[in-house]
N, C-alpha and C. Protein backbone atom coordinates (compact mmCIF):
# COMPACT_ATOMS: atom_id res chain seq x y z
N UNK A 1 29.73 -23.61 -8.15
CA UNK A 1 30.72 -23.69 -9.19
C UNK A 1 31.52 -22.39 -9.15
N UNK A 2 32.99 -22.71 -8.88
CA UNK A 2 33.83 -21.28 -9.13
C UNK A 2 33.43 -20.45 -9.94
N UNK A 3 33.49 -19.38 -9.61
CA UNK A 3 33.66 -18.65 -11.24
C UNK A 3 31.85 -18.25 -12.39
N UNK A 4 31.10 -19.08 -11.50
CA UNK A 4 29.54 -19.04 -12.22
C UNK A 4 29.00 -17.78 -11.62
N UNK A 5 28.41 -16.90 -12.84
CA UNK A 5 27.88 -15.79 -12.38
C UNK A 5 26.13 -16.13 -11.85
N UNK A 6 25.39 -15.16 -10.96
CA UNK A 6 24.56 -15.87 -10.59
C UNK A 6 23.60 -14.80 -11.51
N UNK A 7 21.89 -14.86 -11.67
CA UNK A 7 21.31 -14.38 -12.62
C UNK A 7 20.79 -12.83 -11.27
N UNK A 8 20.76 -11.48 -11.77
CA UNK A 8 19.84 -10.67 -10.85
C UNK A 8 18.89 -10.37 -11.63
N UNK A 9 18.17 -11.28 -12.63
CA UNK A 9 16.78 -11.02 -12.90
C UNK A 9 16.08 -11.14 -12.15
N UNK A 10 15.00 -10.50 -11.73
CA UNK A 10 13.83 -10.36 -10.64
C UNK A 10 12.99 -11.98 -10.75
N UNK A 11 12.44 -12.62 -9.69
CA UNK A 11 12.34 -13.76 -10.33
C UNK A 11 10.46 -13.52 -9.56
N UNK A 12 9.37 -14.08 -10.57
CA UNK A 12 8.04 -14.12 -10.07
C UNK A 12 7.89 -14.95 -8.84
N UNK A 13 6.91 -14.58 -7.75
CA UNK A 13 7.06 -15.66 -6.82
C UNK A 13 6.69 -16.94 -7.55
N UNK A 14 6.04 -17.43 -8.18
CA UNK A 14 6.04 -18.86 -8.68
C UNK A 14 6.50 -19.52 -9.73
N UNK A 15 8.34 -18.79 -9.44
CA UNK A 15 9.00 -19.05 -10.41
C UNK A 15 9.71 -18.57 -11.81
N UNK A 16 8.47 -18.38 -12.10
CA UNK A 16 8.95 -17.49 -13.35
C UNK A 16 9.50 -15.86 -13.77
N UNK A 17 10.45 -15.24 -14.53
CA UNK A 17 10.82 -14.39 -14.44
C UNK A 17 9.74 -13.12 -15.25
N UNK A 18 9.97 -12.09 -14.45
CA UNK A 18 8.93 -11.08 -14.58
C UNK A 18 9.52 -10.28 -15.69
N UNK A 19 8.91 -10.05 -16.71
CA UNK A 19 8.88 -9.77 -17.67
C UNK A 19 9.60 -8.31 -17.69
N UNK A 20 11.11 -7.98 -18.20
CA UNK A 20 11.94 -6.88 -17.83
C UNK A 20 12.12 -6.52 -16.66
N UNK A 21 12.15 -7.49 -15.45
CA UNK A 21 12.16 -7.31 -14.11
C UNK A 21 11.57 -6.00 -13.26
N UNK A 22 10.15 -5.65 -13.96
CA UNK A 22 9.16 -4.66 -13.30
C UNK A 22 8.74 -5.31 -12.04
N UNK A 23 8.35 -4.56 -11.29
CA UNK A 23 7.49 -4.31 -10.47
C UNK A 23 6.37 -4.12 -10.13
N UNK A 24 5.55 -4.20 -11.65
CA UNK A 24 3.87 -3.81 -11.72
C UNK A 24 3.28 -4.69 -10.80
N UNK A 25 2.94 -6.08 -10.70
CA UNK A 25 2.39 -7.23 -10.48
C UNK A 25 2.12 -6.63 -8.43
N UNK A 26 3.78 -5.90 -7.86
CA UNK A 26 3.79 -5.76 -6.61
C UNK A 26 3.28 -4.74 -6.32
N UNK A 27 3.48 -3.92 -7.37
CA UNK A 27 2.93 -2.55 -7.20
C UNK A 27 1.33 -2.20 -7.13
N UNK A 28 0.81 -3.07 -8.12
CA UNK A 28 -0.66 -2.93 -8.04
C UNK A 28 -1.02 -3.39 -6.54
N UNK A 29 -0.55 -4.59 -6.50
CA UNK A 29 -0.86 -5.58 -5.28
C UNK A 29 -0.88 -4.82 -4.14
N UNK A 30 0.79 -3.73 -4.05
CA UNK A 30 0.31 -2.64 -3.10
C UNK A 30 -1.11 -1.93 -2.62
N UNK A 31 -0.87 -1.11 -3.91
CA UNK A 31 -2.05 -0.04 -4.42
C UNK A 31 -3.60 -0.65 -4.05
N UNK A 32 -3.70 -1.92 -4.25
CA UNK A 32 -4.68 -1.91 -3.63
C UNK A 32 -5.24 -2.27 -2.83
N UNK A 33 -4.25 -2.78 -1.42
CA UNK A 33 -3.88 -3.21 -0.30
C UNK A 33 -4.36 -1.81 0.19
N UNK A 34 -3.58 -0.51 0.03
CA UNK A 34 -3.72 0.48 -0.03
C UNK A 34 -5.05 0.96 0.45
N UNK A 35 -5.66 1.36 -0.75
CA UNK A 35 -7.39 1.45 -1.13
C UNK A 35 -7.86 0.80 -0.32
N UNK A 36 -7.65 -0.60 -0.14
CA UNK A 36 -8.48 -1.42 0.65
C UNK A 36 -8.29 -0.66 2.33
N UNK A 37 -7.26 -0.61 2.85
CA UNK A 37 -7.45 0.19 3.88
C UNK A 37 -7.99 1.22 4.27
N UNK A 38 -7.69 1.83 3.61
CA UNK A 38 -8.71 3.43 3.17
C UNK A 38 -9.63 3.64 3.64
N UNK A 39 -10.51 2.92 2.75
CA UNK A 39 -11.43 2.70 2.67
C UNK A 39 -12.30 1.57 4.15
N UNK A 40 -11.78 0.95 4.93
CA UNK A 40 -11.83 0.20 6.43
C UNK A 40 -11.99 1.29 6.92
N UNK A 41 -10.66 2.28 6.95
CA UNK A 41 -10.22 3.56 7.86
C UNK A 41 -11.33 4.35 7.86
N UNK A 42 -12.33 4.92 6.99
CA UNK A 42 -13.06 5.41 6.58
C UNK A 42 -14.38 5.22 7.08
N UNK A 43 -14.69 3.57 7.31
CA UNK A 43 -15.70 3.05 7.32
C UNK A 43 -15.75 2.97 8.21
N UNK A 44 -15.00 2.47 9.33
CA UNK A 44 -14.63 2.82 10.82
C UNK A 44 -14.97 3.76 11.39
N UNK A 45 -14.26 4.90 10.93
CA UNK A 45 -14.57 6.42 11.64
C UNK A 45 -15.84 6.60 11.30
N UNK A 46 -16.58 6.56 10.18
CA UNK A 46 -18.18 7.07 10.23
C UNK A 46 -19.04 6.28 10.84
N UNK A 47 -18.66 4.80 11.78
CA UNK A 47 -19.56 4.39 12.20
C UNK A 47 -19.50 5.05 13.88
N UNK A 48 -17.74 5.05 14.16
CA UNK A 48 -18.10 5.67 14.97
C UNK A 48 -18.21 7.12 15.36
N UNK A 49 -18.82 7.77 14.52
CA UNK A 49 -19.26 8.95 14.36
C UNK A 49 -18.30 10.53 14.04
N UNK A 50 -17.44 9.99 13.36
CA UNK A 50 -16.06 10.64 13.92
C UNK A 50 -16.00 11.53 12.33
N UNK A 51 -15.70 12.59 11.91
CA UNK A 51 -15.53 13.26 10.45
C UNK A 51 -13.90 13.39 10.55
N UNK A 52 -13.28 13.60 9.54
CA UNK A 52 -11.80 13.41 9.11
C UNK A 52 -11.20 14.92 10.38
N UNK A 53 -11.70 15.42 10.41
CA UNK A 53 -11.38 16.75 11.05
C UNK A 53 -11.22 16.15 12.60
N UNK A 54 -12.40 15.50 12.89
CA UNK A 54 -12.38 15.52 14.62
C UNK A 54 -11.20 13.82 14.91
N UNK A 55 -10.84 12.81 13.84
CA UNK A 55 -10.36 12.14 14.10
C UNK A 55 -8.92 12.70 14.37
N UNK A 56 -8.48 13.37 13.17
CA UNK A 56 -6.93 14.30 13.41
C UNK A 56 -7.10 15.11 14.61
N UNK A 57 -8.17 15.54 15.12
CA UNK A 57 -7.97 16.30 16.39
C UNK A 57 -7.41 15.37 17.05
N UNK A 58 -8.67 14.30 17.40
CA UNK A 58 -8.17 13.49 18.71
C UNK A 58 -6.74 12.76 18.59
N UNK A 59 -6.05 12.53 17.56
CA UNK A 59 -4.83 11.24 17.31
C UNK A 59 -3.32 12.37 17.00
N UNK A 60 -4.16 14.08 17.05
CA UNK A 60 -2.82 14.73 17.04
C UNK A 60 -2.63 15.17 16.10
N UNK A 61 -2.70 14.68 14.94
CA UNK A 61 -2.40 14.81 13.56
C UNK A 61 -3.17 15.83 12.86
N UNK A 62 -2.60 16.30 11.45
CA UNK A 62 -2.88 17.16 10.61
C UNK A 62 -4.03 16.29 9.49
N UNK A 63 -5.46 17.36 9.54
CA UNK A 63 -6.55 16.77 8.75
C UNK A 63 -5.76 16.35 7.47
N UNK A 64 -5.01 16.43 6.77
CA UNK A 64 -4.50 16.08 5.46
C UNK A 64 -4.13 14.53 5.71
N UNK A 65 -3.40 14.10 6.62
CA UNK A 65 -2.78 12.97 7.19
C UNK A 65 -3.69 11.83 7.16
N UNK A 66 -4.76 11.81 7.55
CA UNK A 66 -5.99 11.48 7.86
C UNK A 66 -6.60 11.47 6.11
N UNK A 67 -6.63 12.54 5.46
CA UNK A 67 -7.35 12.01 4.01
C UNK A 67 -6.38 11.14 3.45
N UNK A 68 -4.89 11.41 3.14
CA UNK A 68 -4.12 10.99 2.49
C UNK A 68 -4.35 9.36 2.84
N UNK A 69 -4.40 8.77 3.92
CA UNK A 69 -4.76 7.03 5.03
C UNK A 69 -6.22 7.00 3.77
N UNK A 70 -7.00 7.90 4.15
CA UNK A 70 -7.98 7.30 3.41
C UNK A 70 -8.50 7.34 1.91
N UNK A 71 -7.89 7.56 1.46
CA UNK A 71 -7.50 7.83 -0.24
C UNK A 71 -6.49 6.97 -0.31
N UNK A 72 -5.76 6.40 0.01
CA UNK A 72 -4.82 5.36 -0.31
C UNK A 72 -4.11 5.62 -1.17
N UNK A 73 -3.22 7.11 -0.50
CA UNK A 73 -1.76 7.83 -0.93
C UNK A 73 -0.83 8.29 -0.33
């Protein structure tokens, strides 16, 4: 229709509109996508015997780089 404005309210994936068009719902969903990796990353390296220090050796990187992956920040 000419002339019809269209809506940029954020719309929920199943439809419905998110309440003041936040972002919480994605954001958590992130966050703990996040964590959840982390925490793999983590579980990984101590099986294979590896401490946050000697993994940043071997991959190059700065030991901080390496906590920040596994803290899920």
């Amino acid at each position: 229709m000419p002339g019809a404005r269209r809506s940029l309210a954020l719309r929920h994936p199943h439809g419905g509109l998110r309440e003041g068009g936040s972002f919480d719902r994605v954001s958590t969903d992130f966050q703990t996508a996040r964590a959840a990796l982390g925490a793999r990353l983590r579980e990984l390296r101590s099986e294979a015997g590896f401490n946050g220090k000697g993994v940043a050796e071997v991959l190059g990187w700065q030991y901080s780089k390496v906590s920040r992956l596994e803290t899920g920040k």
